[in-house]
C-alpha atoms as a PDB file:
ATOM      1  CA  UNK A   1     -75.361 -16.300  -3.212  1.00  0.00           C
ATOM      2  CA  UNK A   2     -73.125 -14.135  -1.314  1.00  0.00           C
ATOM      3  CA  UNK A   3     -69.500 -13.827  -2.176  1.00  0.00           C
ATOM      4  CA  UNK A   4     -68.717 -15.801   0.889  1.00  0.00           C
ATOM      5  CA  UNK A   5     -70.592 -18.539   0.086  1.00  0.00           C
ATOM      6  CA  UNK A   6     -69.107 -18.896  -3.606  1.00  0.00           C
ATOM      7  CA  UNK A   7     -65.395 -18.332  -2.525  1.00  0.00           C
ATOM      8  CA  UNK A   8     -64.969 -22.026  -0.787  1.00  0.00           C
ATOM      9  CA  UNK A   9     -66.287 -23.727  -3.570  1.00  0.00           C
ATOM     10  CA  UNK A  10     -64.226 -22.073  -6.333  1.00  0.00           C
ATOM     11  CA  UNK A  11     -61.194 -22.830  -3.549  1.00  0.00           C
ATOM     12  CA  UNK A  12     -62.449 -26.463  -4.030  1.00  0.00           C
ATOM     13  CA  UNK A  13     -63.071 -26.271  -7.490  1.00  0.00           C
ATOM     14  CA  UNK A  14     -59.380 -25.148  -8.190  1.00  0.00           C
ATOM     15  CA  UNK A  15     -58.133 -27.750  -6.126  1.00  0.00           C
ATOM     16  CA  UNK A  16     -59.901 -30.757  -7.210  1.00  0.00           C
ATOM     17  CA  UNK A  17     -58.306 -29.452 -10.875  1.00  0.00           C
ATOM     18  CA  UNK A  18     -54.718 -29.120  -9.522  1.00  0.00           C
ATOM     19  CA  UNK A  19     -55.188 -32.996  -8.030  1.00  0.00           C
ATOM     20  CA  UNK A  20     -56.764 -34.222 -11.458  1.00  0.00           C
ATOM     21  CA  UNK A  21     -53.997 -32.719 -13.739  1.00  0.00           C
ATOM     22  CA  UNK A  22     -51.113 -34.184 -10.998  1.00  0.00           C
ATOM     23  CA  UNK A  23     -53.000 -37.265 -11.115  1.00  0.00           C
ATOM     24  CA  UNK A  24     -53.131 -37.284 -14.479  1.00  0.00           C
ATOM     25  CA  UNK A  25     -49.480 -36.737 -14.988  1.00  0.00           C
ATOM     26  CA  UNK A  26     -48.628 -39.544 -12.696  1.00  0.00           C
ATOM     27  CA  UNK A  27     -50.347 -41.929 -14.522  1.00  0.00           C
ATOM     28  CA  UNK A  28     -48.650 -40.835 -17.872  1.00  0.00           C
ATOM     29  CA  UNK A  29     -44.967 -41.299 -16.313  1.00  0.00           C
ATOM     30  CA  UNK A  30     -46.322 -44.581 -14.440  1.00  0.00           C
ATOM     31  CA  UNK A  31     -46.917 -45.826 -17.956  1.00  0.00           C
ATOM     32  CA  UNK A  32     -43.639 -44.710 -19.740  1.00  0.00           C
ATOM     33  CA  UNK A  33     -42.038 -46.375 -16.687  1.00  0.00           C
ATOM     34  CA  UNK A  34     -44.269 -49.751 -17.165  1.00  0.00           C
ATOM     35  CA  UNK A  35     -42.912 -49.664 -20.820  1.00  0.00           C
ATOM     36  CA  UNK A  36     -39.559 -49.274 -20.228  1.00  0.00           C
ATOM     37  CA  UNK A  37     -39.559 -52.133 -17.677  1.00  0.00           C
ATOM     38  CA  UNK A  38     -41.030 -54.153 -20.649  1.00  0.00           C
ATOM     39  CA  UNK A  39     -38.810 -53.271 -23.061  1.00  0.00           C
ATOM     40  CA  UNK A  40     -35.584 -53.991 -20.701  1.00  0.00           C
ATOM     41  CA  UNK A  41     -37.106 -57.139 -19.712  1.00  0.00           C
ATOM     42  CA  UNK A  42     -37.562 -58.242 -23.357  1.00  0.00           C
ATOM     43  CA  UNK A  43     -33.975 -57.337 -24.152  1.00  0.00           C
ATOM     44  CA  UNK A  44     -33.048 -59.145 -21.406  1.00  0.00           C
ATOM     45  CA  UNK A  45     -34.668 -62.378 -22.441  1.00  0.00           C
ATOM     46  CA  UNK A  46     -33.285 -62.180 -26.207  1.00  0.00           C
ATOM     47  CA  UNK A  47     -29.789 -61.862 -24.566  1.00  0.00           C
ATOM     48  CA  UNK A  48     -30.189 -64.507 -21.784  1.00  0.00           C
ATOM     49  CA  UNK A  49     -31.690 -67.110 -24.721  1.00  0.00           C
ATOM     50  CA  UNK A  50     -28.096 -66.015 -26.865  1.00  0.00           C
ATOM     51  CA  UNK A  51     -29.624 -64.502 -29.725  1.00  0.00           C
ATOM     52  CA  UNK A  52     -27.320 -62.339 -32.097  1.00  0.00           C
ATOM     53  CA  UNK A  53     -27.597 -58.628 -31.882  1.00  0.00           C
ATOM     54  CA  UNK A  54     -28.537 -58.206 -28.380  1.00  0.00           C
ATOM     55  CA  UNK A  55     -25.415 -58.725 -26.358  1.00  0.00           C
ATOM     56  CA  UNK A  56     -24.699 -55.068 -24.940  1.00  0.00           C
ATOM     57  CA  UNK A  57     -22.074 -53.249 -27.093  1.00  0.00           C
ATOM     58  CA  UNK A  58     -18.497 -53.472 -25.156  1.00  0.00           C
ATOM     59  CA  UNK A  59     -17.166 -50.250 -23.806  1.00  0.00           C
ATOM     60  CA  UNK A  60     -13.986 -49.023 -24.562  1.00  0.00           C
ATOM     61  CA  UNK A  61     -11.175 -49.433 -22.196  1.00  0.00           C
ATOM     62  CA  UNK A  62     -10.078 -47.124 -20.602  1.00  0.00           C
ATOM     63  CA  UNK A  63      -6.687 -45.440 -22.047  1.00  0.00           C
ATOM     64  CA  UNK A  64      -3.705 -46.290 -20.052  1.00  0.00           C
ATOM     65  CA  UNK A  65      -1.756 -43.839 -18.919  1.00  0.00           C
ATOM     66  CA  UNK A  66       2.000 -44.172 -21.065  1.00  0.00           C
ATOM     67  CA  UNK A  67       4.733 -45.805 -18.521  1.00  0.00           C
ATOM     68  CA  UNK A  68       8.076 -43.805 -19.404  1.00  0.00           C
ATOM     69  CA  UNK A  69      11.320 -45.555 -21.006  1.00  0.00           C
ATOM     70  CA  UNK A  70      13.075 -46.646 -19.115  1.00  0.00           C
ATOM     71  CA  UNK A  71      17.222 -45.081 -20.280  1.00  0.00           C
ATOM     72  CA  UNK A  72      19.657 -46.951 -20.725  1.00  0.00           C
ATOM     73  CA  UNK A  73      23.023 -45.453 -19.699  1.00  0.00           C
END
C-alpha cells in the first residue's frame, strides 16, 4: 500500500475518533442534565406536598437606601 492509499483512511480513522469522544461527551452532560431535572423535580414535589425543610430559603431584602431627617427649624 502506497502512501496515498493509507492517508484517507488514517483521515477517517482520526475522524471517526474525534466524533466518538464528542459523542461521548454529549452523552455524559445529557446525563448530568437528566439528573438535575430529577433532582429539581423531586424538590419540587416535597415542597408542593408542604413538607418541612424544603421551602426555598428567603433572600434578604434588599437594604434601603437611608431617607434624610428631615430639620426642624
Amino acid at each position: 500500500m502506497s502512501y496515498a492509499d493509507t492517508l484517507p483512511d488514517a483521515v477517517a480513522d482520526a475522524i471517526a475518533t474525534v466524533i466518538r469522544e464528542a459523542r461521548a461527551g454529549w452523552e455524559r452532560e445529557l446525563e448530568v442534565l437528566r439528573a438535575e431535572r430529577r433532582a429539581l423535580v423531586a424538590e419540587l414535589r416535597l415542597a408542593a406536598l408542604g413538607q418541612p425543610g424544603t421551602q426555598p430559603e428567603p433572600t434578604p431584602a434588599a437594604p434601603t437606601a437611608a431617607k434624610p431627617k428631615a430639620s426642624r427649624s
